[in-house]
PDB file of N, CA and C in Angstrom:
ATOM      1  N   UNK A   1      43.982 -25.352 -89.680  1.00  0.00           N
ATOM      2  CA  UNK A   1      43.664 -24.007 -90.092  1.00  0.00           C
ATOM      3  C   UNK A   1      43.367 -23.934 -91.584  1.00  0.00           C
ATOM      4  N   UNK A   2      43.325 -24.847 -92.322  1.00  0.00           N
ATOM      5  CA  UNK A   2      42.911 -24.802 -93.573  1.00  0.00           C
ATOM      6  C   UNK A   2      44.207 -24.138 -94.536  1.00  0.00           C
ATOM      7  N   UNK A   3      43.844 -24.615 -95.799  1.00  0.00           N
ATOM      8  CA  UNK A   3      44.768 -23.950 -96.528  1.00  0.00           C
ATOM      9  C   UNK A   3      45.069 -22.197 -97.098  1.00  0.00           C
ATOM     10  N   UNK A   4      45.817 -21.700 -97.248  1.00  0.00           N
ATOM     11  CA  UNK A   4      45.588 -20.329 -97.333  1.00  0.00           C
ATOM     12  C   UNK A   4      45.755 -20.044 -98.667  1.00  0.00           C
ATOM     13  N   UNK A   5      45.013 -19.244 -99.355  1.00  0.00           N
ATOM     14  CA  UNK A   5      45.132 -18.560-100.547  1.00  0.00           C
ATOM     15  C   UNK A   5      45.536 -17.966-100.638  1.00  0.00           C
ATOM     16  N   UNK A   6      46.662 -17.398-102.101  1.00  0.00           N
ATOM     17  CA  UNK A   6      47.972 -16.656-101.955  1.00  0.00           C
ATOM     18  C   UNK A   6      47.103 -15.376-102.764  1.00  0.00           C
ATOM     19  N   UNK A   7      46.470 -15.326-103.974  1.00  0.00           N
ATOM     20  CA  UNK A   7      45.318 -14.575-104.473  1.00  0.00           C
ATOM     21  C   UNK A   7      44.245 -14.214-104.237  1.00  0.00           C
ATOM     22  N   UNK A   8      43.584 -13.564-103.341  1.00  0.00           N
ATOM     23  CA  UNK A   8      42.239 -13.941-103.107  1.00  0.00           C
ATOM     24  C   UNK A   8      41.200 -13.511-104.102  1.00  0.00           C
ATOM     25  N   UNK A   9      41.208 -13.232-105.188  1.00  0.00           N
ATOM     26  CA  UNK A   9      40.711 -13.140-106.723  1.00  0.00           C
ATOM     27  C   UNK A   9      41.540 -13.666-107.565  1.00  0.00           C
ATOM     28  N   UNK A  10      40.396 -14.780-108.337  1.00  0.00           N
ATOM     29  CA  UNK A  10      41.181 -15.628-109.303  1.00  0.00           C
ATOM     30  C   UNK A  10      41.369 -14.512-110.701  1.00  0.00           C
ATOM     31  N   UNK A  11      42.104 -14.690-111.366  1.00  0.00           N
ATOM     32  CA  UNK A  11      42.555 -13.251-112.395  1.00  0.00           C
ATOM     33  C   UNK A  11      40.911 -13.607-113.800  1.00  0.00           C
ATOM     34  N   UNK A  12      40.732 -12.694-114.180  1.00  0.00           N
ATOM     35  CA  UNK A  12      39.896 -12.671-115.183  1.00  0.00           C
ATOM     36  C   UNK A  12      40.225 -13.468-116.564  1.00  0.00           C
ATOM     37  N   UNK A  13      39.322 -13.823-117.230  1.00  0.00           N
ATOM     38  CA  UNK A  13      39.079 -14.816-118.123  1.00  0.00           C
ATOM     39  C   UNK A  13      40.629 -14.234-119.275  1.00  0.00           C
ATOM     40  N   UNK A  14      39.938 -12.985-119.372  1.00  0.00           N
ATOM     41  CA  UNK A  14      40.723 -12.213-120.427  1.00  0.00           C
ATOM     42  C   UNK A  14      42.240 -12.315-120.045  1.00  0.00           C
ATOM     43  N   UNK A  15      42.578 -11.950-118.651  1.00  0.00           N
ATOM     44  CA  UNK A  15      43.842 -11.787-117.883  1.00  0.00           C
ATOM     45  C   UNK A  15      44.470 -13.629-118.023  1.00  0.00           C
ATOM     46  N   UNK A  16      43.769 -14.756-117.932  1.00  0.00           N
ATOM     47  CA  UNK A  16      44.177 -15.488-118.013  1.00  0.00           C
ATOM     48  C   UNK A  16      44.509 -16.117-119.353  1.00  0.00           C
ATOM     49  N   UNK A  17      43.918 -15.629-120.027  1.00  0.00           N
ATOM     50  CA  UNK A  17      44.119 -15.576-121.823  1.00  0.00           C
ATOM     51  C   UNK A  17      45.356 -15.010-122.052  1.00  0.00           C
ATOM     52  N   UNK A  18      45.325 -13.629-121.572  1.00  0.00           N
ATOM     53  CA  UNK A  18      46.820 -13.034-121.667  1.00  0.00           C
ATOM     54  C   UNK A  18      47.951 -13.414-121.494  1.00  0.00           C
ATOM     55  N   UNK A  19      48.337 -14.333-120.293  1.00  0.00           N
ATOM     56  CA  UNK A  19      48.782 -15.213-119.603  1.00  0.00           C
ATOM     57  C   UNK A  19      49.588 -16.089-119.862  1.00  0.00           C
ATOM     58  N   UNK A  20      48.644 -16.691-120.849  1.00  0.00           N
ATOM     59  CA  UNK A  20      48.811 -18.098-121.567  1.00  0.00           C
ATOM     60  C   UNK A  20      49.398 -17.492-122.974  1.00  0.00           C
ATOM     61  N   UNK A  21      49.235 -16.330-123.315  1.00  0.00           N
ATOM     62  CA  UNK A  21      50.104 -16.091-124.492  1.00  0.00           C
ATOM     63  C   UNK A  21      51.384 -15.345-124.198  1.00  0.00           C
ATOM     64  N   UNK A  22      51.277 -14.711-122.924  1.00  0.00           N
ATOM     65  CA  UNK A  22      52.844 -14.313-122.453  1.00  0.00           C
ATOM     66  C   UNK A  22      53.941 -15.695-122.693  1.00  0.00           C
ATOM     67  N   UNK A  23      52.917 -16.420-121.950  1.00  0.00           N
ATOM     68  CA  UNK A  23      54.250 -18.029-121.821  1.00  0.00           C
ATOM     69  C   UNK A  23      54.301 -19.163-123.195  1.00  0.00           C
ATOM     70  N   UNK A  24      53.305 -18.126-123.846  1.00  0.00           N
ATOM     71  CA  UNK A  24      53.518 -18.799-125.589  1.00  0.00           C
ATOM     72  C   UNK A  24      55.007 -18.372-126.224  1.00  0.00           C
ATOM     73  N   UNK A  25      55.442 -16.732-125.416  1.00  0.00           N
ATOM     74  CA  UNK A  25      56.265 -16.416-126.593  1.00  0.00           C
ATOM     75  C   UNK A  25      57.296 -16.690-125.441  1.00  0.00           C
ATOM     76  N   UNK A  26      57.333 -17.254-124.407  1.00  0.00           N
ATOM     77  CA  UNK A  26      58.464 -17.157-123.837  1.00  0.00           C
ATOM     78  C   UNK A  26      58.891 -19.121-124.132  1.00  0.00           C
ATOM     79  N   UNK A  27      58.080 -19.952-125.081  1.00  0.00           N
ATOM     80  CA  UNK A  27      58.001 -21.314-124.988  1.00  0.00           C
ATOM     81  C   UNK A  27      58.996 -21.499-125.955  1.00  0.00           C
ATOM     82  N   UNK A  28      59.858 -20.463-126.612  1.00  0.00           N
ATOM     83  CA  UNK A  28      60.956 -20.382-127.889  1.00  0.00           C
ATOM     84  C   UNK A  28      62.622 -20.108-127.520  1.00  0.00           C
ATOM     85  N   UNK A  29      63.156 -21.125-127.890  1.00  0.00           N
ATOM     86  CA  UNK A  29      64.426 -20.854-127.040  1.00  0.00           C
ATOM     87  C   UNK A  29      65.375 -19.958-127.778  1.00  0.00           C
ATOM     88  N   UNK A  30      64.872 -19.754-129.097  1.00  0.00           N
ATOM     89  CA  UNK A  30      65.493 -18.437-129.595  1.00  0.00           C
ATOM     90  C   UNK A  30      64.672 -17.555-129.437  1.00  0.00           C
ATOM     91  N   UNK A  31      63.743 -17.113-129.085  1.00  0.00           N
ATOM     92  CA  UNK A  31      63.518 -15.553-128.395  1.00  0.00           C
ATOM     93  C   UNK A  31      64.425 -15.853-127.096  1.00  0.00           C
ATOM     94  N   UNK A  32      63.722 -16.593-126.253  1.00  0.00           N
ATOM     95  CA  UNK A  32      65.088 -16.760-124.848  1.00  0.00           C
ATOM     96  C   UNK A  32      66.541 -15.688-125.029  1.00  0.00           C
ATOM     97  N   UNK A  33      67.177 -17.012-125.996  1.00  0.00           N
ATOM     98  CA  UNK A  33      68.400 -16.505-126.375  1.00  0.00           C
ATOM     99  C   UNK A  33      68.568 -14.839-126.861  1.00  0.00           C
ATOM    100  N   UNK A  34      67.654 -14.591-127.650  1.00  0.00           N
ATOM    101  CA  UNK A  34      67.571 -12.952-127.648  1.00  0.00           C
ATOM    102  C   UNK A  34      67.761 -12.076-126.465  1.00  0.00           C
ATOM    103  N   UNK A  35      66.351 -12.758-125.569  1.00  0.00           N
ATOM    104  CA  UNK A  35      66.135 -11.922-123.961  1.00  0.00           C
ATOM    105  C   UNK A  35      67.586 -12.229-123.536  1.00  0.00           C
ATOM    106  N   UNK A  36      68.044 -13.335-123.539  1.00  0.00           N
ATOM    107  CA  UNK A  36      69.714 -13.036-122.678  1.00  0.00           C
ATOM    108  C   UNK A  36      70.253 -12.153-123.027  1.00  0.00           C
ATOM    109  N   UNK A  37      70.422 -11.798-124.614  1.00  0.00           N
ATOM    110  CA  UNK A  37      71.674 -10.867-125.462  1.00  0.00           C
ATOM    111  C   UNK A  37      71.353  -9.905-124.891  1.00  0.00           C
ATOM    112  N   UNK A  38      70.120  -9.260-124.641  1.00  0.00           N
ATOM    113  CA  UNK A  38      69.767  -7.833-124.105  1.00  0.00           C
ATOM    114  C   UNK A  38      69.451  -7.594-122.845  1.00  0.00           C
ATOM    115  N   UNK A  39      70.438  -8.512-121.802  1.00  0.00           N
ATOM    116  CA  UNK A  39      70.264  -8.519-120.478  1.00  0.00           C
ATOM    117  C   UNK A  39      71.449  -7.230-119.969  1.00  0.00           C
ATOM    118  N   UNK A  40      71.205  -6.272-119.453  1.00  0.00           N
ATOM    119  CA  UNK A  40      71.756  -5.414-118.980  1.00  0.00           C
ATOM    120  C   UNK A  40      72.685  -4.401-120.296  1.00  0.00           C
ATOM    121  N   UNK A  41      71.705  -4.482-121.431  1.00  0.00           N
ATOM    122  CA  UNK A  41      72.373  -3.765-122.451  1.00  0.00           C
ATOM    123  C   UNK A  41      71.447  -3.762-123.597  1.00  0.00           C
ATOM    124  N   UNK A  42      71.704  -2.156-124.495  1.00  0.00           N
ATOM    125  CA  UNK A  42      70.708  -2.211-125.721  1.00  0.00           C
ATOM    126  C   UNK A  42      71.505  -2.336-127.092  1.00  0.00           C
ATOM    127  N   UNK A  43      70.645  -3.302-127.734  1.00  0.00           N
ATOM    128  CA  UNK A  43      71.832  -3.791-129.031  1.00  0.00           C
ATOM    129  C   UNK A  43      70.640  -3.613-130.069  1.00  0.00           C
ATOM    130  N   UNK A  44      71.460  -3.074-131.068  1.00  0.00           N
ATOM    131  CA  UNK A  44      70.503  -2.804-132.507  1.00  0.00           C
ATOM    132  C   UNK A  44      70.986  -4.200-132.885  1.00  0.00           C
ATOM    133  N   UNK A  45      70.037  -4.697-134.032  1.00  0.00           N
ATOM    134  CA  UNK A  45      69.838  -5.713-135.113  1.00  0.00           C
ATOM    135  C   UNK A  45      70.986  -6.409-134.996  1.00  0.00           C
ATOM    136  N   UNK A  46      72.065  -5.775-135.654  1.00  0.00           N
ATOM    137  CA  UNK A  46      73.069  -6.196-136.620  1.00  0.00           C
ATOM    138  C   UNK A  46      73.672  -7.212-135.455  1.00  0.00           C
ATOM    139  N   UNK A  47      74.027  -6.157-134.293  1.00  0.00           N
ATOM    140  CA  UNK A  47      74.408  -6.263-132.589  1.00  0.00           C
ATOM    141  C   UNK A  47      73.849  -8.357-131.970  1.00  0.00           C
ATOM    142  N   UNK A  48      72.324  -8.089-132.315  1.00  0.00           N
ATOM    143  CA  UNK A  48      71.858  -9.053-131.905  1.00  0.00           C
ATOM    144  C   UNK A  48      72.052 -10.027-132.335  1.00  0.00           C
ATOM    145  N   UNK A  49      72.186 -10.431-133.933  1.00  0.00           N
ATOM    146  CA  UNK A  49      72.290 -11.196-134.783  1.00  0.00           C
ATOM    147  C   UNK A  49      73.279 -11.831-134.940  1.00  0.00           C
ATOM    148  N   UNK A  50      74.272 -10.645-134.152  1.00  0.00           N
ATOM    149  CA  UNK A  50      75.780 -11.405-134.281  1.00  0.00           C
ATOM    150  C   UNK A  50      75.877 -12.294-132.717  1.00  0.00           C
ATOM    151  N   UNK A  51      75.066 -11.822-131.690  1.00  0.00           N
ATOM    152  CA  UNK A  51      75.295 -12.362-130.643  1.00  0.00           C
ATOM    153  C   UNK A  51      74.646 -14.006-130.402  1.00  0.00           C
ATOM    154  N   UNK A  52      73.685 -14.031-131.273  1.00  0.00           N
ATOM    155  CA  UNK A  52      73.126 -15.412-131.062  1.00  0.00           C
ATOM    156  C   UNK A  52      73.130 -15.858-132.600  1.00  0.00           C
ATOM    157  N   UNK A  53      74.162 -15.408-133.440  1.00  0.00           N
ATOM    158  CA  UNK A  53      74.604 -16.353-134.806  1.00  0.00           C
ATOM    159  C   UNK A  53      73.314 -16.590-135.755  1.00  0.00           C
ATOM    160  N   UNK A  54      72.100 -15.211-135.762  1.00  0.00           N
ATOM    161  CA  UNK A  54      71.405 -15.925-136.985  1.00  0.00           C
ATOM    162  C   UNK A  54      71.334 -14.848-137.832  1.00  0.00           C
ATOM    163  N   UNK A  55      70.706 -14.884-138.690  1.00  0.00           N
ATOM    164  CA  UNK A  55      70.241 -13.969-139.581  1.00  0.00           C
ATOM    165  C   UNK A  55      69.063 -12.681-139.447  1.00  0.00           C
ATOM    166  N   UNK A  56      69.373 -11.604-140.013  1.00  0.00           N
ATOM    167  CA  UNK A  56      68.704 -10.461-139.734  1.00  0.00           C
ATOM    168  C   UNK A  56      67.107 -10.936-140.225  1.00  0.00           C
ATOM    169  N   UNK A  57      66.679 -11.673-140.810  1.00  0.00           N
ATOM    170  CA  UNK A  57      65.439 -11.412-141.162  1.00  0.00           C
ATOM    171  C   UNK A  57      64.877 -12.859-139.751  1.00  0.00           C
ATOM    172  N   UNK A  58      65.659 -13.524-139.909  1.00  0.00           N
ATOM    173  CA  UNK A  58      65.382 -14.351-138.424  1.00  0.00           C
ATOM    174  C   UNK A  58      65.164 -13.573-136.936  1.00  0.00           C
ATOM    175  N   UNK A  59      65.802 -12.620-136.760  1.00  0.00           N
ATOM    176  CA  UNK A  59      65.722 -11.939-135.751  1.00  0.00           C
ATOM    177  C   UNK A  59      65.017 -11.196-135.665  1.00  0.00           C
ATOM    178  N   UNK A  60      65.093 -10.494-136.908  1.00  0.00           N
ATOM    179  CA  UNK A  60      63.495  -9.350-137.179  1.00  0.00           C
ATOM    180  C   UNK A  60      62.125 -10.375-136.372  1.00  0.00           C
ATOM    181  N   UNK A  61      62.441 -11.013-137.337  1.00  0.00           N
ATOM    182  CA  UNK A  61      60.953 -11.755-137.222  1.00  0.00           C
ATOM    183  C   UNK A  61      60.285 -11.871-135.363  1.00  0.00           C
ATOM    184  N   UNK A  62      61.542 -12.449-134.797  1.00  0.00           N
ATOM    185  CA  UNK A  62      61.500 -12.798-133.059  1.00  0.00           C
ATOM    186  C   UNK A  62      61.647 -11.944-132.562  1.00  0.00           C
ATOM    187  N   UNK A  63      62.547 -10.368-132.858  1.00  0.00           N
ATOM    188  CA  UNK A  63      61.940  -9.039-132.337  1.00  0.00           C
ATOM    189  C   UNK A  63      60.810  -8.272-132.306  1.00  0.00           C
ATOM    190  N   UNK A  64      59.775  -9.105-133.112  1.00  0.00           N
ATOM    191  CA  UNK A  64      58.578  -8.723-133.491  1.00  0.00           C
ATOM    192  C   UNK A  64      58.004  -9.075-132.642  1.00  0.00           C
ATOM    193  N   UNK A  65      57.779 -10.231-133.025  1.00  0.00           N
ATOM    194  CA  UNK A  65      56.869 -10.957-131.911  1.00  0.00           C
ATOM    195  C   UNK A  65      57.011 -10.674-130.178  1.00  0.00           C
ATOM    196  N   UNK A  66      58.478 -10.550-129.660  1.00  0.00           N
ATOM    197  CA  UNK A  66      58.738  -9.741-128.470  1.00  0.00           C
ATOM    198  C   UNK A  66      58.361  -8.442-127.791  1.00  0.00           C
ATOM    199  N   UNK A  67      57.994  -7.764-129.118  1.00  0.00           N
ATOM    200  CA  UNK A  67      58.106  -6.657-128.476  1.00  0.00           C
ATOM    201  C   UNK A  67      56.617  -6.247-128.555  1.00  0.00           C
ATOM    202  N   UNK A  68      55.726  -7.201-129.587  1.00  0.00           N
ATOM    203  CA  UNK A  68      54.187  -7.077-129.576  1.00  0.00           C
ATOM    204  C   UNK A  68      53.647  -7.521-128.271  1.00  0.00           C
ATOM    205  N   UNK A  69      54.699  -8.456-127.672  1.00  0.00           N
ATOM    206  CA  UNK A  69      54.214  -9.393-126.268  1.00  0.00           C
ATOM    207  C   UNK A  69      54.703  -8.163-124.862  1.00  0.00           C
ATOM    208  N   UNK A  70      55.201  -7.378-125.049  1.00  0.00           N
ATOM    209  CA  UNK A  70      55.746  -5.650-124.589  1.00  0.00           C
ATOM    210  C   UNK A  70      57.229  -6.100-123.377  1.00  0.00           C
ATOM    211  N   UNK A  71      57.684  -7.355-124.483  1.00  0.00           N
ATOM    212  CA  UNK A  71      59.046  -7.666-123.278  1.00  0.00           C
ATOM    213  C   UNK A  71      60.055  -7.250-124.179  1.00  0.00           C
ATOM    214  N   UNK A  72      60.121  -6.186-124.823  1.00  0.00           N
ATOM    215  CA  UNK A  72      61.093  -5.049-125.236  1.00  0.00           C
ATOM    216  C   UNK A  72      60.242  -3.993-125.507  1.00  0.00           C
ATOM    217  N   UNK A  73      61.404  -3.076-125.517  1.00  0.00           N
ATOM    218  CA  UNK A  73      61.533  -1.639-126.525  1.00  0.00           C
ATOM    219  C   UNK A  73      62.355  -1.598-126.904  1.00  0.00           C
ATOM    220  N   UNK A  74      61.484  -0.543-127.614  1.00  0.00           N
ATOM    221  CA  UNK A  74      63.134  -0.170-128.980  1.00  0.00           C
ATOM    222  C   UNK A  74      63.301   1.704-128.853  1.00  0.00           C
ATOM    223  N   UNK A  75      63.900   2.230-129.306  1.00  0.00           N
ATOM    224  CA  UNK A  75      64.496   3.531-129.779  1.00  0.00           C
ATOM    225  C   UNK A  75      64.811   3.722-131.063  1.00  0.00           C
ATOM    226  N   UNK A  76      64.724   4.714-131.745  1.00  0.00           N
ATOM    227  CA  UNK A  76      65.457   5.150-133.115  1.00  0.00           C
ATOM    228  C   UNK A  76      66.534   5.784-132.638  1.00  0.00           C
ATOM    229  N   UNK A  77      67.141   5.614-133.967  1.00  0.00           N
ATOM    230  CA  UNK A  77      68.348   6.767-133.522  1.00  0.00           C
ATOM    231  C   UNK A  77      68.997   6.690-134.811  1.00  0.00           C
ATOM    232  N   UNK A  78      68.615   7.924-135.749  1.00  0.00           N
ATOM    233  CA  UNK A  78      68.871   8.121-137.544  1.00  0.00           C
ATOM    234  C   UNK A  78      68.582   7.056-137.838  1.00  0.00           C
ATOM    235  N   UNK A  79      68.783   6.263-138.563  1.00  0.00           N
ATOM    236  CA  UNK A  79      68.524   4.888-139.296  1.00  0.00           C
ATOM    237  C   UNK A  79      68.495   3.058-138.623  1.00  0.00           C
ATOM    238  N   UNK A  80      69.202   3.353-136.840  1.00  0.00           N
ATOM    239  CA  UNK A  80      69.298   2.766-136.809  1.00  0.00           C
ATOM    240  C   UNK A  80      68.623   2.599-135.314  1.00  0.00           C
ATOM    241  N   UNK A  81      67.671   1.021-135.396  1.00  0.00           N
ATOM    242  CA  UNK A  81      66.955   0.917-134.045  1.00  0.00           C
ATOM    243  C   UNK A  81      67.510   0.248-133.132  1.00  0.00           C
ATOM    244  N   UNK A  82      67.459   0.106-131.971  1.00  0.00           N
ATOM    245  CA  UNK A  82      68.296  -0.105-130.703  1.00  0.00           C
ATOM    246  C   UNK A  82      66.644  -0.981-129.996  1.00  0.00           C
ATOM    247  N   UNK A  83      67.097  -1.963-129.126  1.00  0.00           N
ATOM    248  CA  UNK A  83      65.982  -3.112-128.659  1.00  0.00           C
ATOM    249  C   UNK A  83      66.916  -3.113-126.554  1.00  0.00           C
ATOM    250  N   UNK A  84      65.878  -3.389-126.389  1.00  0.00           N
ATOM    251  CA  UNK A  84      66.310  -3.717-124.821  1.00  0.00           C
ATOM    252  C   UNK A  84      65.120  -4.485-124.159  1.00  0.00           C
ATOM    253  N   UNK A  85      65.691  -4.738-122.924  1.00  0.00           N
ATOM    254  CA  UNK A  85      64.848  -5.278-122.024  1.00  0.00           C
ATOM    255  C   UNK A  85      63.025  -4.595-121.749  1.00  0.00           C
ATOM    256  N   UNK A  86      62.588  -4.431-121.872  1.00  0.00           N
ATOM    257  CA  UNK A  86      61.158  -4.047-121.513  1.00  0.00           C
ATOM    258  C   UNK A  86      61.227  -3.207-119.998  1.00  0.00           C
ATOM    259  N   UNK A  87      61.034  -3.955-119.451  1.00  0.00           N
ATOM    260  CA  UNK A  87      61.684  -3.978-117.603  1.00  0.00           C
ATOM    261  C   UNK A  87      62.384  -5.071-116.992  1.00  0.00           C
ATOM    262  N   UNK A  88      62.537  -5.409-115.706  1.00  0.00           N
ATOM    263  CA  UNK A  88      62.957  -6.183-114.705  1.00  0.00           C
ATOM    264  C   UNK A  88      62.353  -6.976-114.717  1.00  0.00           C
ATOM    265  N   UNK A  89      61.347  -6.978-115.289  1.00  0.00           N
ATOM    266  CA  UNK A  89      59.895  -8.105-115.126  1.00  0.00           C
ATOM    267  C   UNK A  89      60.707  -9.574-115.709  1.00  0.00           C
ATOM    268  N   UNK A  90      60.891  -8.967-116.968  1.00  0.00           N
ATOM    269  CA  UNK A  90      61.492 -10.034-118.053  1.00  0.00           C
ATOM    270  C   UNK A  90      62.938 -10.869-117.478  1.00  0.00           C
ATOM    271  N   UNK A  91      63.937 -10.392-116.534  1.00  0.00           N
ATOM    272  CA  UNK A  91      64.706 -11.096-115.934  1.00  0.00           C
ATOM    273  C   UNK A  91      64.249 -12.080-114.954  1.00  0.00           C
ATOM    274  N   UNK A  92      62.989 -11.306-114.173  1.00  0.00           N
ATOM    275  CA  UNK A  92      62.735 -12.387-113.078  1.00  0.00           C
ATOM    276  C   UNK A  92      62.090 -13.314-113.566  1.00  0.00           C
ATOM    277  N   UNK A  93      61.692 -12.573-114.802  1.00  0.00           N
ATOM    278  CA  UNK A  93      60.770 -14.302-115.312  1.00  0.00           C
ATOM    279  C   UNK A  93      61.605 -15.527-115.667  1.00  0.00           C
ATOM    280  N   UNK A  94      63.044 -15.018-116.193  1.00  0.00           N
ATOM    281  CA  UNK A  94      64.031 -16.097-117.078  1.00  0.00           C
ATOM    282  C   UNK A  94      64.637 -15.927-115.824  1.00  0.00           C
ATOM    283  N   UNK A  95      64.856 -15.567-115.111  1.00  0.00           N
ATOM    284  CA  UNK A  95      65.476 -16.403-113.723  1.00  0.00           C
ATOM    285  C   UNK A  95      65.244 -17.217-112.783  1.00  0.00           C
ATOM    286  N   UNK A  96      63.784 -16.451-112.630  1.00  0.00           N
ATOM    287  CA  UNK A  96      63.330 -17.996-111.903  1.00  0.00           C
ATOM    288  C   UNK A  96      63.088 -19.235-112.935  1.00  0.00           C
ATOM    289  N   UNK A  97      62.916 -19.042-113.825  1.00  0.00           N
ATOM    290  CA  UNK A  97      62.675 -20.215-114.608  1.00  0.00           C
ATOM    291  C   UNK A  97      64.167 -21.058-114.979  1.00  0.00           C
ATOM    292  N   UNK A  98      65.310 -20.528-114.864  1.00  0.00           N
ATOM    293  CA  UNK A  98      66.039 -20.573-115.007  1.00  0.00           C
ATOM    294  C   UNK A  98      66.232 -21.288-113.578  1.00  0.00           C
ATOM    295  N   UNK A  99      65.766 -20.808-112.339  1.00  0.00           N
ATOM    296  CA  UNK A  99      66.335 -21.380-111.246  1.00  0.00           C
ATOM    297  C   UNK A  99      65.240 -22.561-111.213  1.00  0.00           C
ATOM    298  N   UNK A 100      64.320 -22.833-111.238  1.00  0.00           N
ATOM    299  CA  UNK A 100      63.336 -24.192-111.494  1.00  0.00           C
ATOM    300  C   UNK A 100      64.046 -24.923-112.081  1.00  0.00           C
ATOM    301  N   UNK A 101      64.479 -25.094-113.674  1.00  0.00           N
ATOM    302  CA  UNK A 101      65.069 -25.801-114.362  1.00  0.00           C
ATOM    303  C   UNK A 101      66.569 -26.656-113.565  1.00  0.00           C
ATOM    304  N   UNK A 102      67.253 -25.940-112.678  1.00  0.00           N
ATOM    305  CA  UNK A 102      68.388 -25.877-112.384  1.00  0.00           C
ATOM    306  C   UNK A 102      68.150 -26.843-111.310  1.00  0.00           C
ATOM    307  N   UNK A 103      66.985 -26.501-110.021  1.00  0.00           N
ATOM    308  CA  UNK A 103      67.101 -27.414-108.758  1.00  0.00           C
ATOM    309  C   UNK A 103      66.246 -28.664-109.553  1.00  0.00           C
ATOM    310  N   UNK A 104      65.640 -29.185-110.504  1.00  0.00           N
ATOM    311  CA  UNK A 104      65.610 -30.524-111.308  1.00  0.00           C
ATOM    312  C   UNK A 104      66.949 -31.121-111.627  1.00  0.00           C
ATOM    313  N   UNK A 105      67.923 -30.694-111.819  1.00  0.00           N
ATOM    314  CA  UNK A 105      68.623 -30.897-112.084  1.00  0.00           C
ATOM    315  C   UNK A 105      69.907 -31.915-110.987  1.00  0.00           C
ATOM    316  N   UNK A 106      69.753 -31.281-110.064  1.00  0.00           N
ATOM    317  CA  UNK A 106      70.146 -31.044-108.552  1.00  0.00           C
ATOM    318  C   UNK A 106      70.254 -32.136-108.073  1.00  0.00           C
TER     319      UNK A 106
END
């Protein structure tokens, strides 16, 4: 019966460009470590910095880049900004990847 195609449109040039820079910013194991800190919770700066031990202008920097890639948001709130998960998207991505890594292991 031949093989079956799971897509039946291959994604666009542009879409596959996109793609390839989603899994650029996810190729950093301190953004990673960020996406964990803000797994089921929203932590301002100070919050984050203390959770994965670096420095505020270190974290700035990788909250940037995260949240330009739209796998956070943030909130104000008076002076001080608050970061979270984006959506659900961003867990299933570090989970299954997380579960790949794991059955190598196996």
């Amino acid at each position: 019966m031949g093989e079956q195609k799971e897509n039946l449109h291959e994604p666009s040039e542009e879409a596959l460009f996109d793609m390839a820079e989603l899994f650029k910013v996810f190729g950093d194991s301190t953004r990673i470590r960020i996406l964990y800190a803000l797994f089921g919770q929203e932590l301002c700066v100070s919050d984050i910095c203390e959770k994965v031990e670096m420095s505020i202008s270190a974290v700035s920097h990788q909250l940037r880049l995260l949240k330009q890639a739209k796998l956070l948001r943030s909130r104000r709130a008076g002076r001080m900004t608050y970061y979270a998960l984006a959506d659900d998207h961003v867990k299933v991505i570090i989970g299954m990847a997380k579960e790949h890594i794991e059955e190598g292991l196996q």
